[in-house]
PDB file of N, CA and C in Angstrom:
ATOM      1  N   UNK A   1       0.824  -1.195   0.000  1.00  0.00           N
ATOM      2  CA  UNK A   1       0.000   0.000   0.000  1.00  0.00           C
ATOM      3  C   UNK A   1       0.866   1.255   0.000  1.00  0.00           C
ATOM      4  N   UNK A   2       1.729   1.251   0.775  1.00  0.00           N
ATOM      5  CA  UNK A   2       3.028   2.407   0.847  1.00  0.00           C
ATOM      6  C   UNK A   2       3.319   2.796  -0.524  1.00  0.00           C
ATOM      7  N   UNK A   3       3.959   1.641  -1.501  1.00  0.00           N
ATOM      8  CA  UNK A   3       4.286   1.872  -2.444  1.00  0.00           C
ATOM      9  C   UNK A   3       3.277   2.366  -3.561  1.00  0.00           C
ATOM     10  N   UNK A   4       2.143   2.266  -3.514  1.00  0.00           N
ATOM     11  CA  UNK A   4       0.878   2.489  -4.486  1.00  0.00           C
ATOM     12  C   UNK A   4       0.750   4.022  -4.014  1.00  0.00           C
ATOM     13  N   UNK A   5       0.851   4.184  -2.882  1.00  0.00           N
ATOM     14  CA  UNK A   5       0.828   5.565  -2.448  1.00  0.00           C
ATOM     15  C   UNK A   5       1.924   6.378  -2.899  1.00  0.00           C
ATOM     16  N   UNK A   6       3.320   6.182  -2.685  1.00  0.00           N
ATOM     17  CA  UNK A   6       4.239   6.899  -2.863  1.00  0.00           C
ATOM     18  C   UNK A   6       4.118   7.209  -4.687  1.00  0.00           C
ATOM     19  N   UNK A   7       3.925   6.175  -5.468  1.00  0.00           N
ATOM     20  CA  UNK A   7       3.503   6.354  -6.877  1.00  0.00           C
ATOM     21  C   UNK A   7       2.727   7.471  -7.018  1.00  0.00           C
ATOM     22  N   UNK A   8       1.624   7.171  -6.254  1.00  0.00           N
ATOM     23  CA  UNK A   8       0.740   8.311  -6.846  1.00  0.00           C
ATOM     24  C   UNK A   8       1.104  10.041  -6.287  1.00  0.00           C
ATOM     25  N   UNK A   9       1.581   9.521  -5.536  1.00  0.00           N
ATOM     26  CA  UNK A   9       2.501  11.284  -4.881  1.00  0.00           C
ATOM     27  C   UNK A   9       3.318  11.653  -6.219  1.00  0.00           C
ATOM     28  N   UNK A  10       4.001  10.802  -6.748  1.00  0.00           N
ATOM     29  CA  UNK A  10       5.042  11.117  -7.575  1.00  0.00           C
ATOM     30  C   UNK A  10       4.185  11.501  -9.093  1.00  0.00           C
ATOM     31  N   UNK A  11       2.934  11.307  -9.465  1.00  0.00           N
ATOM     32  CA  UNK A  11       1.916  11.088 -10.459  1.00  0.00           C
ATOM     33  C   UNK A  11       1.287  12.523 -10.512  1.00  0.00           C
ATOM     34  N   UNK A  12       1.201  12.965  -8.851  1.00  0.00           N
ATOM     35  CA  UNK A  12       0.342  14.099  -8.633  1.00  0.00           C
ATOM     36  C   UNK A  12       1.729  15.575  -8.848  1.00  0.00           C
ATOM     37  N   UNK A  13       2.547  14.981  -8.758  1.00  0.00           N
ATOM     38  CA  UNK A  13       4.156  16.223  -8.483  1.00  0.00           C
ATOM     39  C   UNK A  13       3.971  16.752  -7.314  1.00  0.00           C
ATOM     40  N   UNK A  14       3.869  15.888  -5.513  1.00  0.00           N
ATOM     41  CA  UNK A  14       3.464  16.247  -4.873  1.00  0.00           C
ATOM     42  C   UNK A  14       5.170  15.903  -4.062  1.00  0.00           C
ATOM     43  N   UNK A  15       5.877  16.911  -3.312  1.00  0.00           N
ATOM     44  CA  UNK A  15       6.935  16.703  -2.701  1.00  0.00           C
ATOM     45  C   UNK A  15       6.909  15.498  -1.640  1.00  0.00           C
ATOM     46  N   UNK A  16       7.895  14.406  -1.587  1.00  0.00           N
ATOM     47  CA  UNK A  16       7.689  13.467  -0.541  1.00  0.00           C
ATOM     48  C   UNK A  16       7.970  13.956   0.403  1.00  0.00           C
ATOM     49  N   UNK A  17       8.507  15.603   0.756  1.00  0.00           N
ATOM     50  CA  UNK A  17       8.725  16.023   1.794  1.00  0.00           C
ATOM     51  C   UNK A  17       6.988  16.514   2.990  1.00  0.00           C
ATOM     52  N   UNK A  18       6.506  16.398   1.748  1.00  0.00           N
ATOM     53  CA  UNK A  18       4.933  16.903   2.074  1.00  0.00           C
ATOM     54  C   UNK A  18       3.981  15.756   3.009  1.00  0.00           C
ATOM     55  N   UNK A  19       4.748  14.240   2.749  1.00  0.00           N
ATOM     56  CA  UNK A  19       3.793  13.217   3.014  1.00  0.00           C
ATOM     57  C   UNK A  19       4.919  12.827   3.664  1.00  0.00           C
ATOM     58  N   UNK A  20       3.957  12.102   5.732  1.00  0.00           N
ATOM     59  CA  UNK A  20       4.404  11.422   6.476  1.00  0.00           C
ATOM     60  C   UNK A  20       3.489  10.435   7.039  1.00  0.00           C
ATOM     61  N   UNK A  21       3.536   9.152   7.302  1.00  0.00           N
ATOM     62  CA  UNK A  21       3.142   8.416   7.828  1.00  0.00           C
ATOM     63  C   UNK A  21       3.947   7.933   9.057  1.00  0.00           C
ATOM     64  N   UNK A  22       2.702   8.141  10.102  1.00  0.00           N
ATOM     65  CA  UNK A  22       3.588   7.598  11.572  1.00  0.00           C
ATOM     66  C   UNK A  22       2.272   6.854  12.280  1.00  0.00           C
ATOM     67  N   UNK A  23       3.120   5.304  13.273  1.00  0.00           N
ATOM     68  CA  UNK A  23       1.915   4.448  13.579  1.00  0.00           C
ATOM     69  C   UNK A  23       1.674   5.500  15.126  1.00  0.00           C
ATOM     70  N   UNK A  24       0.835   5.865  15.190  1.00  0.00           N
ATOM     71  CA  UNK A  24       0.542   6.109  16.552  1.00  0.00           C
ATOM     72  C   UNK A  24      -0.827   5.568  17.404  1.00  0.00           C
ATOM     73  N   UNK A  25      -0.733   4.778  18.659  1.00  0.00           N
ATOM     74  CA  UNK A  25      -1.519   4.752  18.890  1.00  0.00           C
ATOM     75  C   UNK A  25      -2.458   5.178  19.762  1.00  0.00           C
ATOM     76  N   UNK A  26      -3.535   5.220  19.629  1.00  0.00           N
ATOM     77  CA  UNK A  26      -5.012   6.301  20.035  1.00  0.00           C
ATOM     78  C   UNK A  26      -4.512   6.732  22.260  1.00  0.00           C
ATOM     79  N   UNK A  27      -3.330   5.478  22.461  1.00  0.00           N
ATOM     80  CA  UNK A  27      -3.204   5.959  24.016  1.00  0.00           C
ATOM     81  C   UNK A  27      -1.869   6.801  24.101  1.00  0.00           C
ATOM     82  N   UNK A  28      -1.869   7.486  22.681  1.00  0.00           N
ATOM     83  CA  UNK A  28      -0.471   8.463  22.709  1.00  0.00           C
ATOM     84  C   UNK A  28      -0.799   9.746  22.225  1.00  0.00           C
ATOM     85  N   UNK A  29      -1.411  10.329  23.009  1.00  0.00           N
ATOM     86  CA  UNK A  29      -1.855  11.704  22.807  1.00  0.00           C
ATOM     87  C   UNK A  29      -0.697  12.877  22.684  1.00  0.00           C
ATOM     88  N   UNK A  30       0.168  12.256  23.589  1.00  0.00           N
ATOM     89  CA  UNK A  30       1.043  13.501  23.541  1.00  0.00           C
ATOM     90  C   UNK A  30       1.951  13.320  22.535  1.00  0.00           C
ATOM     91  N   UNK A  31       2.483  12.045  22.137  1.00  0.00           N
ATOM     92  CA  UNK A  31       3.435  11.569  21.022  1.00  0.00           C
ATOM     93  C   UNK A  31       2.337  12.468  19.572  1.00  0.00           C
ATOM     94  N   UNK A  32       1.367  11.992  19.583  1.00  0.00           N
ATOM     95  CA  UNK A  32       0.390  12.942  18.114  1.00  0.00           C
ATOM     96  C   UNK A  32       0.659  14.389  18.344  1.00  0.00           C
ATOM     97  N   UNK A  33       0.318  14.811  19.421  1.00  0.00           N
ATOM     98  CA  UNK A  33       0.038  16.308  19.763  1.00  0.00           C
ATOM     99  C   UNK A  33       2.171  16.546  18.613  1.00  0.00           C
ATOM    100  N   UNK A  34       2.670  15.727  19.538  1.00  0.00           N
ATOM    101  CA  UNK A  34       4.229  16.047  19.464  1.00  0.00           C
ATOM    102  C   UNK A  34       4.640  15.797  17.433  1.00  0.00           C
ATOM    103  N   UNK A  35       3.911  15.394  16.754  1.00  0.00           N
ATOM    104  CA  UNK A  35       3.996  14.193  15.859  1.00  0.00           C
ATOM    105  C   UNK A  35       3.329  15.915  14.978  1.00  0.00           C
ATOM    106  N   UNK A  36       2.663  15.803  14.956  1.00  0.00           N
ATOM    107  CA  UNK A  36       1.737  16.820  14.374  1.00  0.00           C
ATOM    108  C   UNK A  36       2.208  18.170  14.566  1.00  0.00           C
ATOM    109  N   UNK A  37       3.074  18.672  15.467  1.00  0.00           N
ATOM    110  CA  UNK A  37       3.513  20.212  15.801  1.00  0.00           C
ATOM    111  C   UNK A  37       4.816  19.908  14.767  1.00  0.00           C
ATOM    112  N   UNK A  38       5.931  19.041  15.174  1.00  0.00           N
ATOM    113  CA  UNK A  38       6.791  18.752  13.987  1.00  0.00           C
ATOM    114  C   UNK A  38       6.716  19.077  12.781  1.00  0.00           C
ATOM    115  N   UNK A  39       5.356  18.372  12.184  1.00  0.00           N
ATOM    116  CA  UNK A  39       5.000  18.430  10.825  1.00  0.00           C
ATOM    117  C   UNK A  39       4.558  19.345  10.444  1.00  0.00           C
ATOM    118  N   UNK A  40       4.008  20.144  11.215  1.00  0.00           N
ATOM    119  CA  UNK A  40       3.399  21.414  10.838  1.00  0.00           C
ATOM    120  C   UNK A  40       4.636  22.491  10.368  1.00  0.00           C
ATOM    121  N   UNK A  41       5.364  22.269  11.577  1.00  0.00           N
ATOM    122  CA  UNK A  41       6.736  23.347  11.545  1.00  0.00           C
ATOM    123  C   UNK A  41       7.514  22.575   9.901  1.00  0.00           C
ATOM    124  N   UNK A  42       7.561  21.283   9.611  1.00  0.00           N
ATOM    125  CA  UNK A  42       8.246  21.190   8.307  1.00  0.00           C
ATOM    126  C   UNK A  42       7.565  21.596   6.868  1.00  0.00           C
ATOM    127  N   UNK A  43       6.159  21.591   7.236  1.00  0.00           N
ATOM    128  CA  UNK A  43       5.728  22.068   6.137  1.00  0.00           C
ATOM    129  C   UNK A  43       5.942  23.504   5.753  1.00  0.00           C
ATOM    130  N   UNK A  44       5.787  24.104   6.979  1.00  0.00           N
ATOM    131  CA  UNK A  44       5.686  25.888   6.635  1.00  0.00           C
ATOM    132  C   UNK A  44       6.491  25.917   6.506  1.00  0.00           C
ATOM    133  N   UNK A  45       8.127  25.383   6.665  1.00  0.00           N
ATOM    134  CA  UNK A  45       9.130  25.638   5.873  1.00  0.00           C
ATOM    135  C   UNK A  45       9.309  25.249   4.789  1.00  0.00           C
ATOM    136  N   UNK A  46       8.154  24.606   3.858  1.00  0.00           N
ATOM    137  CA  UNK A  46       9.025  24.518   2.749  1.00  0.00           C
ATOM    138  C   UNK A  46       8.383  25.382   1.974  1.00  0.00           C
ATOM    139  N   UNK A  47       7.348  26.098   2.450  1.00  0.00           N
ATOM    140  CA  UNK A  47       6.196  26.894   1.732  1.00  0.00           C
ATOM    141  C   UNK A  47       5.283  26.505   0.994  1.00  0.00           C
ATOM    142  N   UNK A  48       5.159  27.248  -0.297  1.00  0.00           N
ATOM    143  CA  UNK A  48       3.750  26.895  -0.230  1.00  0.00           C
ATOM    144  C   UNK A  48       3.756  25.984  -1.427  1.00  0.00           C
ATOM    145  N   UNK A  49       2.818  24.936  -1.544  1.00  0.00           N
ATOM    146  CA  UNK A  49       3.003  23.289  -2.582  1.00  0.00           C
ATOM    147  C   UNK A  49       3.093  23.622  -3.934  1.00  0.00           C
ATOM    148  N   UNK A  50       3.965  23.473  -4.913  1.00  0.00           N
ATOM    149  CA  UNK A  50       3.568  23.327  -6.254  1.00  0.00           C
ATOM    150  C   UNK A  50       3.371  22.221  -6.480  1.00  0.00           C
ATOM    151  N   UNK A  51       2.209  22.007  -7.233  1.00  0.00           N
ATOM    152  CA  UNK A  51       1.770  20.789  -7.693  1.00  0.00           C
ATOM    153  C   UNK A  51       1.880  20.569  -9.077  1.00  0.00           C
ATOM    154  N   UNK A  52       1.735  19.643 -10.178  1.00  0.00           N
ATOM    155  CA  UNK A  52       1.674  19.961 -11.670  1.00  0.00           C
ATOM    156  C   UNK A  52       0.789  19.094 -11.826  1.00  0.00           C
ATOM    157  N   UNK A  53      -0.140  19.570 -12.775  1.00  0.00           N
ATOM    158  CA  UNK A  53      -1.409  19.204 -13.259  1.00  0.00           C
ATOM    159  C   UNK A  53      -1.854  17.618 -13.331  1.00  0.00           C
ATOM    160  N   UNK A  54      -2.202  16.782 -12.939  1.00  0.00           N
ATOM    161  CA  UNK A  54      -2.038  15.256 -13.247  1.00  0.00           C
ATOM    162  C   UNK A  54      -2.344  14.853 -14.542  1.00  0.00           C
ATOM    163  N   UNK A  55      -1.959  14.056 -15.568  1.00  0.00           N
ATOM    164  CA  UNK A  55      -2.236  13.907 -16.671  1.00  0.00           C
ATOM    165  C   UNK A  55      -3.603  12.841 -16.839  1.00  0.00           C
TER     166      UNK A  55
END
């Protein structure tokens, strides 16, 4: 499934820097809270998405 996914990131011209998958589970609130502030801070650094049109 990873790989069907990562394809289609690459299909859409979507940065793999843009897409993260992490297992967390539902009794780790603070690991998400922590998981999610990260990601937020890497996205706004890379600005804002260019995408290219999907064919």
């Amino acid at each position: 499934m990873f790989n069907l996914t990562r394809n289609l990131i690459d299909i859409l011209g979507i940065d793999t820097e843009r897409v993260r998958l992490e297992w967390i589970s539902s009794a780790e609130g603070t690991r998400f809270a922590e998981v999610a502030r990260e990601f937020t801070e890497e996205i706004r650094s890379l600005g804002p998405a260019s995408m290219k049109e999907a064919a």
